[in-house]
Protein backbone atom coordinates (compact mmCIF):
# COMPACT_ATOMS: atom_id res chain seq x y z
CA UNK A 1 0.00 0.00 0.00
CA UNK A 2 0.58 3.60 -0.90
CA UNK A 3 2.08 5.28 2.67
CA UNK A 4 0.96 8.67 1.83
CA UNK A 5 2.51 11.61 3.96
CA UNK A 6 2.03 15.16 3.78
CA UNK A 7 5.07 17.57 2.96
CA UNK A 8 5.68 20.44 4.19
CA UNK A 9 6.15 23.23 1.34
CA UNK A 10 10.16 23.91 2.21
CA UNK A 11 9.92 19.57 1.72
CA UNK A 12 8.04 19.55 -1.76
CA UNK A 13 10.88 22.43 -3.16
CA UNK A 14 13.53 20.58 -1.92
CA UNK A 15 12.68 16.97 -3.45
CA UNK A 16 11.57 18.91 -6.64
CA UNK A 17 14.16 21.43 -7.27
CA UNK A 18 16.05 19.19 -9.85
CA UNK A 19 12.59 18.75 -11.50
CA UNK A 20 12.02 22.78 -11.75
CA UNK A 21 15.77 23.14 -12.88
CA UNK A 22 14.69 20.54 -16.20
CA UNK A 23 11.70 22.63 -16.84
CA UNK A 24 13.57 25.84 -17.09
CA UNK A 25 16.82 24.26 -19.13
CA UNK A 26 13.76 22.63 -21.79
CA UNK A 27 11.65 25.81 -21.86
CA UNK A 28 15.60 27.76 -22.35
CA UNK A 29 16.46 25.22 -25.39
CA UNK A 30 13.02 25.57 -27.21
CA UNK A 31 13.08 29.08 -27.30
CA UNK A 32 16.37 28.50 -28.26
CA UNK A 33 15.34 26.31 -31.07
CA UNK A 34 12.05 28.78 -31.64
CA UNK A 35 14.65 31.31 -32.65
CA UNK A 36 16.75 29.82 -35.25
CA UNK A 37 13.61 27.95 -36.73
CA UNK A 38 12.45 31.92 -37.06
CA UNK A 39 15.59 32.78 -38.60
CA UNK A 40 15.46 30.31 -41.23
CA UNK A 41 11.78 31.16 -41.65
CA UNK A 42 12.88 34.54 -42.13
CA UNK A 43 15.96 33.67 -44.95
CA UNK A 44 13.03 31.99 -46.38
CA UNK A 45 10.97 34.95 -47.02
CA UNK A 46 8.64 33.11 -44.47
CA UNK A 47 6.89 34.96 -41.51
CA UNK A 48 7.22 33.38 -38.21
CA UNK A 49 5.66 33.90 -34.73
CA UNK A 50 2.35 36.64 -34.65
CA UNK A 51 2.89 37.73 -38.08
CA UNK A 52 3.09 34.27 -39.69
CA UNK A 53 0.40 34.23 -42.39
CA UNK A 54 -2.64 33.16 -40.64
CA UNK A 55 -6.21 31.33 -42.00
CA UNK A 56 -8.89 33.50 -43.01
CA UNK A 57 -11.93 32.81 -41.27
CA UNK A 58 -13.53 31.18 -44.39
CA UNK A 59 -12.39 31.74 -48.13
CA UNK A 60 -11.43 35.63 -48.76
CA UNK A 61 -12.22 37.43 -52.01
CA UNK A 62 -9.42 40.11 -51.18
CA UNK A 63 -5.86 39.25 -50.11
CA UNK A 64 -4.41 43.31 -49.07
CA UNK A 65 -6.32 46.52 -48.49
CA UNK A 66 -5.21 49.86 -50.13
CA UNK A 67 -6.82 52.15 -48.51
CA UNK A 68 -6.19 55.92 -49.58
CA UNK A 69 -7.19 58.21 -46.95
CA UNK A 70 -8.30 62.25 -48.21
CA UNK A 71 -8.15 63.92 -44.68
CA UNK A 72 -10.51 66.86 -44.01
CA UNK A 73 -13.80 65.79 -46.02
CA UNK A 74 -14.38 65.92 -49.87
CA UNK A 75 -17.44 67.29 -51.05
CA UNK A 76 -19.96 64.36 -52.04
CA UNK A 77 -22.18 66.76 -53.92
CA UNK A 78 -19.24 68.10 -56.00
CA UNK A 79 -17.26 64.44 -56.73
CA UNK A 80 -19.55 61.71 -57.43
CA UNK A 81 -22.86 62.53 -55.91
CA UNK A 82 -24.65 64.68 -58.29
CA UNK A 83 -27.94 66.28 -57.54
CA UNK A 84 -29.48 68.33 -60.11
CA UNK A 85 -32.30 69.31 -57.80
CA UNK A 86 -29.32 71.55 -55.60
CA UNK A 87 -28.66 73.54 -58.99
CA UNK A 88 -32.10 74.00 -59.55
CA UNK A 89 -32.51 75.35 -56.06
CA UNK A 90 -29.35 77.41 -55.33
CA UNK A 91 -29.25 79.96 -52.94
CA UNK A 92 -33.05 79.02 -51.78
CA UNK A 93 -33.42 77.72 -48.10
CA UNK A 94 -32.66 73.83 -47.87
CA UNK A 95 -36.54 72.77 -47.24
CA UNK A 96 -36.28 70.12 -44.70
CA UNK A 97 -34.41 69.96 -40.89
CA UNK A 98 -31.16 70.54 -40.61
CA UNK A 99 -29.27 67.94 -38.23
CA UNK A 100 -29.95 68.75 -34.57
CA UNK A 101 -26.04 68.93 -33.80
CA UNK A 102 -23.99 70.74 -36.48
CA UNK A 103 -20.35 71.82 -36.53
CA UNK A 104 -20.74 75.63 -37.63
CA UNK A 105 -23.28 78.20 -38.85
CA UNK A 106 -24.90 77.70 -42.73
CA UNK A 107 -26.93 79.01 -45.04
CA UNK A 108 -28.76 78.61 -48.01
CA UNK A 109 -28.64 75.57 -50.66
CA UNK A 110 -25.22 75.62 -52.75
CA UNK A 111 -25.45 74.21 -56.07
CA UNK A 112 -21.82 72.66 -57.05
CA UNK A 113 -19.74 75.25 -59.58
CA UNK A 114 -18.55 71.79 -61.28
CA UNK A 115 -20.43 69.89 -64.25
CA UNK A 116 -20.99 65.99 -64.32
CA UNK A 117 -20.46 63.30 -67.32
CA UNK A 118 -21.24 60.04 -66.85
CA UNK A 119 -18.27 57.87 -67.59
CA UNK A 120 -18.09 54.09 -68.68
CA UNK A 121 -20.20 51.26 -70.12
CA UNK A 122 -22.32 51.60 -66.38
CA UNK A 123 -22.58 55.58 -67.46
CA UNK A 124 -21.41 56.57 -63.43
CA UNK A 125 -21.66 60.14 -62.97
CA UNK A 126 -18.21 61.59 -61.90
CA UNK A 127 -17.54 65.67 -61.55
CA UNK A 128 -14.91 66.91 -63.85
CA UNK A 129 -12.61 67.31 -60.66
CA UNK A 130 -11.69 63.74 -61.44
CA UNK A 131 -11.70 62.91 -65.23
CA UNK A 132 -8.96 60.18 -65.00
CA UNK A 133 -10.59 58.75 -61.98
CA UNK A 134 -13.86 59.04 -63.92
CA UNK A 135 -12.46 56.07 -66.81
CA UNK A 136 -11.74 53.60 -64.09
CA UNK A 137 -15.36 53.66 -63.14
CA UNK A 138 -16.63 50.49 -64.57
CA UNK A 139 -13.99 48.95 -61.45
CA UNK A 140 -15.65 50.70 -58.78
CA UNK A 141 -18.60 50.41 -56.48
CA UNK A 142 -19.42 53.97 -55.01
CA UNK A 143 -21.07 53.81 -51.77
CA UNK A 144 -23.37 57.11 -51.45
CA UNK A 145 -25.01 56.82 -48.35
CA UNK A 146 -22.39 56.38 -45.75
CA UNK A 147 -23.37 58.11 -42.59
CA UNK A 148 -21.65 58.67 -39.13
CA UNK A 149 -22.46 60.92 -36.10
CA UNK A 150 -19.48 63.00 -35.22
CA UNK A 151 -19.11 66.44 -37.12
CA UNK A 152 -15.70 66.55 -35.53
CA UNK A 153 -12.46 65.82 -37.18
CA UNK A 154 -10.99 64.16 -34.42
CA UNK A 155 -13.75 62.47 -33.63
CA UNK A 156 -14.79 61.14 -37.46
CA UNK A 157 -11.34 60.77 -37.91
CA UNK A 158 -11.02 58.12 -35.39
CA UNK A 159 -14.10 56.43 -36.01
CA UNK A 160 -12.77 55.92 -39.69
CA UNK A 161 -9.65 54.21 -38.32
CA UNK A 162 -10.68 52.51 -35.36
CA UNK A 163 -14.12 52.47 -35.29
CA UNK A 164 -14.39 54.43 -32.05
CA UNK A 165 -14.30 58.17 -31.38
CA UNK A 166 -13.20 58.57 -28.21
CA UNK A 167 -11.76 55.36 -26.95
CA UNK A 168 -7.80 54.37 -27.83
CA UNK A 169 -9.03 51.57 -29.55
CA UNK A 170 -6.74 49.44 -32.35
CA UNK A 171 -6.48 50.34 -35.79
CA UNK A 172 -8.45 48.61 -38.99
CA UNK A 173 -4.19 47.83 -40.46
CA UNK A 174 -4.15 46.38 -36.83
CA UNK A 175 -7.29 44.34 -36.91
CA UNK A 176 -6.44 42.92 -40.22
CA UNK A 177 -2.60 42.07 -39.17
CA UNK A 178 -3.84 40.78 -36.05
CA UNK A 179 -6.34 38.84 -37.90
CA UNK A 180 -4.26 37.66 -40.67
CA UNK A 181 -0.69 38.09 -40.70
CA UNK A 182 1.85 39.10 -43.37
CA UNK A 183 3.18 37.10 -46.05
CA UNK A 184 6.66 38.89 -46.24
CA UNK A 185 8.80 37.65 -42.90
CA UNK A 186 11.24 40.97 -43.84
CA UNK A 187 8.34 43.66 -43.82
CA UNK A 188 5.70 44.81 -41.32
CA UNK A 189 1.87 43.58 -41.92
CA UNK A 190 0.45 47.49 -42.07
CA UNK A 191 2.56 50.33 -43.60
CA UNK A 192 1.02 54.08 -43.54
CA UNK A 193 2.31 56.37 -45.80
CA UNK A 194 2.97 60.11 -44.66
CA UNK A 195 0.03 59.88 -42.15
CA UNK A 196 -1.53 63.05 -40.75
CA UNK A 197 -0.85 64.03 -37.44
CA UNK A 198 -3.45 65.56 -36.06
CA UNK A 199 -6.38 64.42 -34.99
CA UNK A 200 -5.55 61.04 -33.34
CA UNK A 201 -2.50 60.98 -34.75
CA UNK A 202 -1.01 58.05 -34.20
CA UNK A 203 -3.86 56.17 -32.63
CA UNK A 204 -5.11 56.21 -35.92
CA UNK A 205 -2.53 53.28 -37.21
CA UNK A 206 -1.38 52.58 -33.41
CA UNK A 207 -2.14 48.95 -32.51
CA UNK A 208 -3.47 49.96 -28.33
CA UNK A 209 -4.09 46.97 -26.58
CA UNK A 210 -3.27 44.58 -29.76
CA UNK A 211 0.40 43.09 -29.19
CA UNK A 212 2.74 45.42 -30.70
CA UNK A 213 3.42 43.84 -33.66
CA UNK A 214 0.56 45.09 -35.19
CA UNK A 215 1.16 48.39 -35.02
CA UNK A 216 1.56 50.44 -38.47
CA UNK A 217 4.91 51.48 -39.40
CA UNK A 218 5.09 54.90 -40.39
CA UNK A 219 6.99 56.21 -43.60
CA UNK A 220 7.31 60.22 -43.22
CA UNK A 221 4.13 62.10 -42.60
CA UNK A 222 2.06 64.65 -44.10
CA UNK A 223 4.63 67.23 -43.60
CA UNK A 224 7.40 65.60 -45.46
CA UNK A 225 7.60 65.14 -48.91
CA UNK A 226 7.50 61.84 -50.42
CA UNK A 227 10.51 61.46 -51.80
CA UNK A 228 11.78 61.96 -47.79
CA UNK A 229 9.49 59.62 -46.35
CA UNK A 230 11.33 57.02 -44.81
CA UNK A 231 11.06 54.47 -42.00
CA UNK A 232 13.00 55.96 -39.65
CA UNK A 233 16.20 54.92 -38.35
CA UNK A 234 16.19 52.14 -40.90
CA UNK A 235 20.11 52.08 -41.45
CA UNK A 236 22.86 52.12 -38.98
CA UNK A 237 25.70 54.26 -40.02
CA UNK A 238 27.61 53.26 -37.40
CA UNK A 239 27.79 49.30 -36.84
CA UNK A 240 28.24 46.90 -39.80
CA UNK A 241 25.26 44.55 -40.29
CA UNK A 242 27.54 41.73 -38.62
CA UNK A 243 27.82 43.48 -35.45
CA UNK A 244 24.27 44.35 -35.23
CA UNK A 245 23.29 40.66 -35.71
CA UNK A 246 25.62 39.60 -33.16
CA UNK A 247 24.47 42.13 -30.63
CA UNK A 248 20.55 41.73 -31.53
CA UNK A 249 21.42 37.66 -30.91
CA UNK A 250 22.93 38.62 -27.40
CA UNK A 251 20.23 41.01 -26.43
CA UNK A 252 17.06 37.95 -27.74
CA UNK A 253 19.58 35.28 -25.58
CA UNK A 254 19.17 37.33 -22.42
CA UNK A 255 15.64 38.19 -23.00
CA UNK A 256 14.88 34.70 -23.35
CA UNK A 257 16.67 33.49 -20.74
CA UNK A 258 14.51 35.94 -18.77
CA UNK A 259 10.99 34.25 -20.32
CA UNK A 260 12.45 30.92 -19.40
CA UNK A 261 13.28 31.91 -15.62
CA UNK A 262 9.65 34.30 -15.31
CA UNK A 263 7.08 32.88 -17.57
CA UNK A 264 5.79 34.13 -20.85
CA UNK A 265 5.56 37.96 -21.13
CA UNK A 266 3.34 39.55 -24.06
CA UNK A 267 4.84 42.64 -23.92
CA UNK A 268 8.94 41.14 -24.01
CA UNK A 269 7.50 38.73 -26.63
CA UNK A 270 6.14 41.39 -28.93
CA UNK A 271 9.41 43.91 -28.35
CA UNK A 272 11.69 40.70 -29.41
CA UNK A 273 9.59 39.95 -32.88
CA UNK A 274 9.48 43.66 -33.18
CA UNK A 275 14.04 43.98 -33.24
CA UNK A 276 13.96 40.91 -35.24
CA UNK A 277 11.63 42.44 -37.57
CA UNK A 278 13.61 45.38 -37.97
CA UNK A 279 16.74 43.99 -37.97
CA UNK A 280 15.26 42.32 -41.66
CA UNK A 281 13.57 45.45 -42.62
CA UNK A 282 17.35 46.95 -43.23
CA UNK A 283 17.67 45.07 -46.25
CA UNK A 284 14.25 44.80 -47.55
CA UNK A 285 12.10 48.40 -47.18
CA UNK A 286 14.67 50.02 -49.11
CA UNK A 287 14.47 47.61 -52.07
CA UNK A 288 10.44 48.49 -51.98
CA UNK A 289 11.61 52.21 -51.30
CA UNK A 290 13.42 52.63 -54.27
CA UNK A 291 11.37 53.20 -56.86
CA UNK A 292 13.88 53.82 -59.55
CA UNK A 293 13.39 50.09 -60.66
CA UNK A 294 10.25 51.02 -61.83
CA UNK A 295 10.04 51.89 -65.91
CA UNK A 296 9.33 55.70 -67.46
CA UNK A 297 6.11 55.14 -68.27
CA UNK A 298 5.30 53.55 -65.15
CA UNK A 299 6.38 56.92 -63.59
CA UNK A 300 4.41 58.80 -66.07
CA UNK A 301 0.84 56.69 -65.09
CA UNK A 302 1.54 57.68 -61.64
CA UNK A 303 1.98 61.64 -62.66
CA UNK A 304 5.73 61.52 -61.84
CA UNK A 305 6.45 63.60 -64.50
CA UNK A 306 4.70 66.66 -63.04
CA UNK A 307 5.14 68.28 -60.41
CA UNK A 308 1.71 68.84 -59.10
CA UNK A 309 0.97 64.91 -59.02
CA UNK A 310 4.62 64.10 -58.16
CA UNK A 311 4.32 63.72 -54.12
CA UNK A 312 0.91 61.59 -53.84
CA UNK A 313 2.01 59.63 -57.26
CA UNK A 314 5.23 58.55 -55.52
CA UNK A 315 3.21 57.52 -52.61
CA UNK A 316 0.74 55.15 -54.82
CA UNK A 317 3.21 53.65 -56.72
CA UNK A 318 5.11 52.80 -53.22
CA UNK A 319 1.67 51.30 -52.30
CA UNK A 320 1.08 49.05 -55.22
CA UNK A 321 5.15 48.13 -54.11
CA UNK A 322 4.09 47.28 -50.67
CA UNK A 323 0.91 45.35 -51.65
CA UNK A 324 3.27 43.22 -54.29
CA UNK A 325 5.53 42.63 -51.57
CA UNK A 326 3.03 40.97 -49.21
CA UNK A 327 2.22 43.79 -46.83
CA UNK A 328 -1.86 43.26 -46.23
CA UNK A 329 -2.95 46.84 -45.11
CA UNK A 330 -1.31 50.03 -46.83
CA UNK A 331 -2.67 53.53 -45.90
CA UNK A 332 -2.09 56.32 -48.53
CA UNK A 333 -2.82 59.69 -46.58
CA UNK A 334 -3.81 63.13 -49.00
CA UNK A 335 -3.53 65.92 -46.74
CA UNK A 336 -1.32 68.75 -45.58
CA UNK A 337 -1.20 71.20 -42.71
CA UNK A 338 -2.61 74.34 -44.81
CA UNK A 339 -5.53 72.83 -46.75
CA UNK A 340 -6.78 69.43 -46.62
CA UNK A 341 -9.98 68.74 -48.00
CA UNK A 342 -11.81 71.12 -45.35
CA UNK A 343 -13.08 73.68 -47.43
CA UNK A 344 -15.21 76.18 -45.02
CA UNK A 345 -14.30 78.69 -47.21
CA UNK A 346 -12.63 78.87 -50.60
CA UNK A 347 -13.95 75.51 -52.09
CA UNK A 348 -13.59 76.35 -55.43
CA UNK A 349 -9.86 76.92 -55.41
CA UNK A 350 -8.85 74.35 -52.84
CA UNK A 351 -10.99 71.08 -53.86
CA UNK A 352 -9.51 71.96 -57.33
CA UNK A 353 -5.91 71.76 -56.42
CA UNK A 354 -6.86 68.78 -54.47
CA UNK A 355 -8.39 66.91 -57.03
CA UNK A 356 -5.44 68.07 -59.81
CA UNK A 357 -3.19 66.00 -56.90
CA UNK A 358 -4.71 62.89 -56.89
CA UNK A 359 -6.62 62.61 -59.45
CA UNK A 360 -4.12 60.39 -61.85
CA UNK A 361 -2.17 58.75 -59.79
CA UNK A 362 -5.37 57.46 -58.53
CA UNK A 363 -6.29 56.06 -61.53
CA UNK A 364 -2.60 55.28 -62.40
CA UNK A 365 -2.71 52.68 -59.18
CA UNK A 366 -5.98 51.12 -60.32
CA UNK A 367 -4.94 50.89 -63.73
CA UNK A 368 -1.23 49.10 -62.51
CA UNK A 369 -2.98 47.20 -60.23
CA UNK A 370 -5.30 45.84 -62.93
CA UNK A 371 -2.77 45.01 -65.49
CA UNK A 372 -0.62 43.21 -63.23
CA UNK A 373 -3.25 40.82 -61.74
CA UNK A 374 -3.41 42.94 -58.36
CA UNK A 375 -6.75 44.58 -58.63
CA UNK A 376 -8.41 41.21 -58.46
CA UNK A 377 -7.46 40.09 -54.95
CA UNK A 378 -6.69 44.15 -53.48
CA UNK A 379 -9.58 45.98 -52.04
CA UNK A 380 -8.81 49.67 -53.20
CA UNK A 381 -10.85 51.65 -50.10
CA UNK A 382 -11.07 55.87 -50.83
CA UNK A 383 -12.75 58.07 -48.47
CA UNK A 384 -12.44 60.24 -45.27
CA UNK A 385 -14.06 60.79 -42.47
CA UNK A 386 -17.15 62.44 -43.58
CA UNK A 387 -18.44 64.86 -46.07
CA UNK A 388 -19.52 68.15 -46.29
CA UNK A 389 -22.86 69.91 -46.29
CA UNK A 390 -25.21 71.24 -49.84
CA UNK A 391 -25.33 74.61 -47.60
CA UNK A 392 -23.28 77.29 -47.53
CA UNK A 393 -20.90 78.25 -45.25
CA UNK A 394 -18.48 81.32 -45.65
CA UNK A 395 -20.05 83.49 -47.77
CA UNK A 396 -20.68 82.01 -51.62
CA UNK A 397 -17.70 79.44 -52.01
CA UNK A 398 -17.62 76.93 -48.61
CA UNK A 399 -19.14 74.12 -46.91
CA UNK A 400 -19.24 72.95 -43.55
CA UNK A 401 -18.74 68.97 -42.64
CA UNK A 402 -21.28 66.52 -43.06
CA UNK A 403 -21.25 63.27 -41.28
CA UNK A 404 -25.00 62.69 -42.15
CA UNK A 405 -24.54 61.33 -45.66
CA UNK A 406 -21.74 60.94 -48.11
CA UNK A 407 -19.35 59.20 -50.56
CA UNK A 408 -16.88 56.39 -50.46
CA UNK A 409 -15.89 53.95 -53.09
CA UNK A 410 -14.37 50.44 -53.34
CA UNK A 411 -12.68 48.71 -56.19
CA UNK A 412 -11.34 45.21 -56.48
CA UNK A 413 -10.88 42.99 -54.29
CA UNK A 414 -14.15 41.30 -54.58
CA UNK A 415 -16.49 43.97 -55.27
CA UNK A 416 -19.53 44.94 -57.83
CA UNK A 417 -17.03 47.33 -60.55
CA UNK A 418 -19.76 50.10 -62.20
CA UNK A 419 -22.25 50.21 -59.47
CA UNK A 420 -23.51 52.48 -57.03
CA UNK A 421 -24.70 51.24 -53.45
CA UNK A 422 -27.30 53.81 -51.58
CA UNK A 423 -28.39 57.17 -51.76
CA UNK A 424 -28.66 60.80 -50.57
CA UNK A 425 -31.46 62.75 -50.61
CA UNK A 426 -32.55 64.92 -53.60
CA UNK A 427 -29.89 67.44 -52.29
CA UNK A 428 -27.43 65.26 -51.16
CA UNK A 429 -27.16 65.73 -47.53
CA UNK A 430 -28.46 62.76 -45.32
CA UNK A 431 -28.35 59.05 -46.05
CA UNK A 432 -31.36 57.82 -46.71
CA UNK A 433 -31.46 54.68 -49.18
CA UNK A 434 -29.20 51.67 -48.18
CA UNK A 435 -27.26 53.54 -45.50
CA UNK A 436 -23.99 52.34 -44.45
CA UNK A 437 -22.56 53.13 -41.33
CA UNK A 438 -19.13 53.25 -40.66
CA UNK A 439 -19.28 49.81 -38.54
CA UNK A 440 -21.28 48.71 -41.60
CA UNK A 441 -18.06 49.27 -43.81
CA UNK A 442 -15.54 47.71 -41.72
CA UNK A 443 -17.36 44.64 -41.52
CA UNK A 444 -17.46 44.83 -44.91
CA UNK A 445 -13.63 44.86 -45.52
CA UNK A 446 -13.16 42.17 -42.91
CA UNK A 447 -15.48 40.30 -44.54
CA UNK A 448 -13.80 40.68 -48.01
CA UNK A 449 -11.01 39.46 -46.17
CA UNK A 450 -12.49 36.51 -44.94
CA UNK A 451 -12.61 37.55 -41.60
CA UNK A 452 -15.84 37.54 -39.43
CA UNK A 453 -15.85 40.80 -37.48
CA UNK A 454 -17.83 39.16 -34.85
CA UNK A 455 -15.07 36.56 -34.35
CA UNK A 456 -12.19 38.67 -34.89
CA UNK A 457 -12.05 39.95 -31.00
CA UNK A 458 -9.70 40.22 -28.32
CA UNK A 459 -9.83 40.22 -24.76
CA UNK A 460 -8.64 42.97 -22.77
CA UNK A 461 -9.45 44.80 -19.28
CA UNK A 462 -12.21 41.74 -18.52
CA UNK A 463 -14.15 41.72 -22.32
CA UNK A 464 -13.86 41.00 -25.82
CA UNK A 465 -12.98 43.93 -28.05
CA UNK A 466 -13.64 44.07 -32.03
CA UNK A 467 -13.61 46.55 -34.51
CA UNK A 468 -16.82 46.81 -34.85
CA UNK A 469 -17.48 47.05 -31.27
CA UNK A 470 -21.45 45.66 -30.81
CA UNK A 471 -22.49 46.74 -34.29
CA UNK A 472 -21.69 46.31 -37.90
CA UNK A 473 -24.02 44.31 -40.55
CA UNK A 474 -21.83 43.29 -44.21
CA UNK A 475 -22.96 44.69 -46.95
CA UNK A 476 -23.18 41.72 -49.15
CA UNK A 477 -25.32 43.09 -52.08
CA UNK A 478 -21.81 45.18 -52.69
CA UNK A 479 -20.09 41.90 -53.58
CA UNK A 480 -19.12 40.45 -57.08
């Protein structure tokens, strides 16, 4: 028989202490073993640990998001919303209730100062503020009644990219990274190019309470120039790559002999993927960087021949680069510190030299990205965080923002090319046919994805967080 006796605890440590010793040395040695299997993961152009490429929820009609960001608020009514009824009735009172919370003073019904053609074998009405835009409309699915409730920038701004407005809540790059990975082991998952910032700043591509390889990595932002965006710090004028390797494989030996005496750590985890990860971005962002490999005419499709489309050309073509090099969520951002797209005043003049910017090498990315096989499987996403109101503000020539109803469009990646989803009413300022809300969208793009936004959560601080929060219903009459 079994002569059971109790031990004392200073008995059970001492008669185990050889067993606690093993399970430290085997947890040492497969970390150990975790890291050069990641290194030869990595020589392999194969993404190990949280970024490893990861299994959709169920089959995914788009592989990588473009998303290309217009801070400040384009005009629906004067890009791809027309209403005749607001030229027919400019300058008269608008006849029904304004919104019960509004952002600034307005006035009468403003009819748009730019004409409309329709464009295309689906005849999609586009303003002559984008006429090379306006022939890639047969690939796009404009989504007219997109609504919010914050008249704020900061506010809208936030909800756009994290689908809160108040709350530090992840990023949509982070959701999808978290979600799905990357399929370059030398590159992040979510690059944003010369991101804006104000408003949010970088909460808007930060990943909060995700693990910190999902956060976006910056290139420049919107006061730099292109051609100066860089990651920074990428190169180390000082050490040889040899040295850094050896000192980066000292530094992950004592970090992991630190996991294997505490436990796992998420945060000491995440910072040791994150030096690995940029210990390989040395030699591989400046190869997508360098856009000299890239032929004449290519340069000319993106308006790198001119200088007015120069700086947001450069930044397309870098995000067609990214997207061919496996990144999964790219972030093109138009804006700048003096104008924007937040035309109180002075619409005329500044929505025109807008437009001229992006304009073709907008369609110059759609275009490349449909003759190479791209557009297919890349959701192209354009919008902002709201629109702007049919009534004046600032005299004759401005309008104040409008989260009640306005315009974004899709193209690729699984979508209806030539259509347009929703309605405004007659004079284009609330949603009221189809009306997609903002959680409505990104459930959309997850779902494009293949990921269900009601099963793409995380828990944190006792509950499950999502991008969508509690709300969001996929637009599926949208998809091809």
């Amino acid at each position: 028989m079994f002569d059971w006796q109790p031990l004392s605890r200073r008995n059970l440590l001492r008669r185990t202490a050889a067993g606690f010793g093993s399970l430290a040395l085997s947890s040492l040695l497969a970390n150990e073993n975790a890291a050069r299997a990641a290194e030869e993961l990595a020589a392999a152009g194969r993404p190990a640990g949280p970024l490893a490429p990861k299994e959709p929820h169920f089959p995914a009609r788009a592989k990588r998001v473009i998303f290309l960001f217009m801070g400040g608020g384009p005009s629906q009514v004067d890009t791809f919303d027309p209403k005749p009824l607001l030229t027919r009735d400019d300058g008269k009172p608008f006849p029904h209730a304004k919104p019960r919370v509004q952002f600034g003073e307005t006035g009468n019904l403003l009819m748009s100062p730019w004409s409309f053609k329709q464009y295309g074998e689906s005849g999609i009405p586009v303003s002559e503020l984008f006429p090379h835009v306006a022939t890639c409309v047969d690939d796009m699915c404009m989504l007219h009644s997109m609504h919010g409730t914050n008249p704020a920038h900061g506010g809208a701004t936030m909800m756009v990219h994290t689908g809160s407005e108040n709350f530090i809540r992840p990023s949509i790059g982070s959701w999808v990274s978290y979600g799905l990975g990357t399929d370059n082991a030398n590159l992040p998952a979510f690059v944003t190019i010369c991101p804006t910032l104000a408003f949010g700043g970088v909460n808007n591509w930060g990943s909060a309470f995700l693990p910190a390889e999902y956060q976006g990595t910056a290139l420049g932002n919107a006061s730099v120039p292109s051609d100066k965006a860089r990651v920074r710090y990428i190169a180390n004028a000082n050490l040889p790559r040899e040295v850094q390797r050896m000192q980066l494989e000292r530094l992950s030996q004592m970090n992991r002999e630190h996991l294997a005496r505490s436990g796992p750590e998420a945060s000491l985890e995440a910072r040791i993927s994150s030096f690995e990860l940029a210990f390989r971005m040395q030699s591989e962002m400046p190869k997508v960087e360098d856009l000299s490999q890239e032929t004449q005419e290519t340069h000319k499709l993106y308006g790198m021949d001119d200088p007015i489309t120069a700086n947001f050309g450069r930044m397309c073509l870098m995000a067609r680069r990214f997207a061919e090099a496996g990144v999964r969520f790219i972030q093109v951002t138009h804006s700048d510190s003096d104008v924007q797209w937040d035309q109180h005043s002075n619409l005329k003049k500044a929505h025109t030299k807008n437009a001229l910017e992006v304009d073709k090498p907008i369609a110059g990315l759609l275009k490349d990205l449909k003759s190479r096989g791209l557009l297919e499987d890349t959701l192209v996403w354009w919008g902002s965080e709201f629109g702007r109101t049919p009534v004046v503000q600032g005299g004759k020539d401005g309008r104040d923002h409008n989260p009640e109803g306005f315009t974004m469009w899709l193209a690729g990646g699984g979508v209806k090319g030539g259509v347009r989803y929703g309605a405004t009413d007659d004079y284009g300022y609330f949603a009221a046919e189809n009306k997609v809300h903002m959680h409505d969208l990104h459930a959309t793009i997850l779902h494009l994805l293949g990921l269900d936004h009601e099963r793409l959560t995380y828990r944190y601080a006792g509950r499950d967080f999502r991008l969508t929060d509690v709300e969001g219903n996929v637009v599926k009459e949208i998809f091809a």
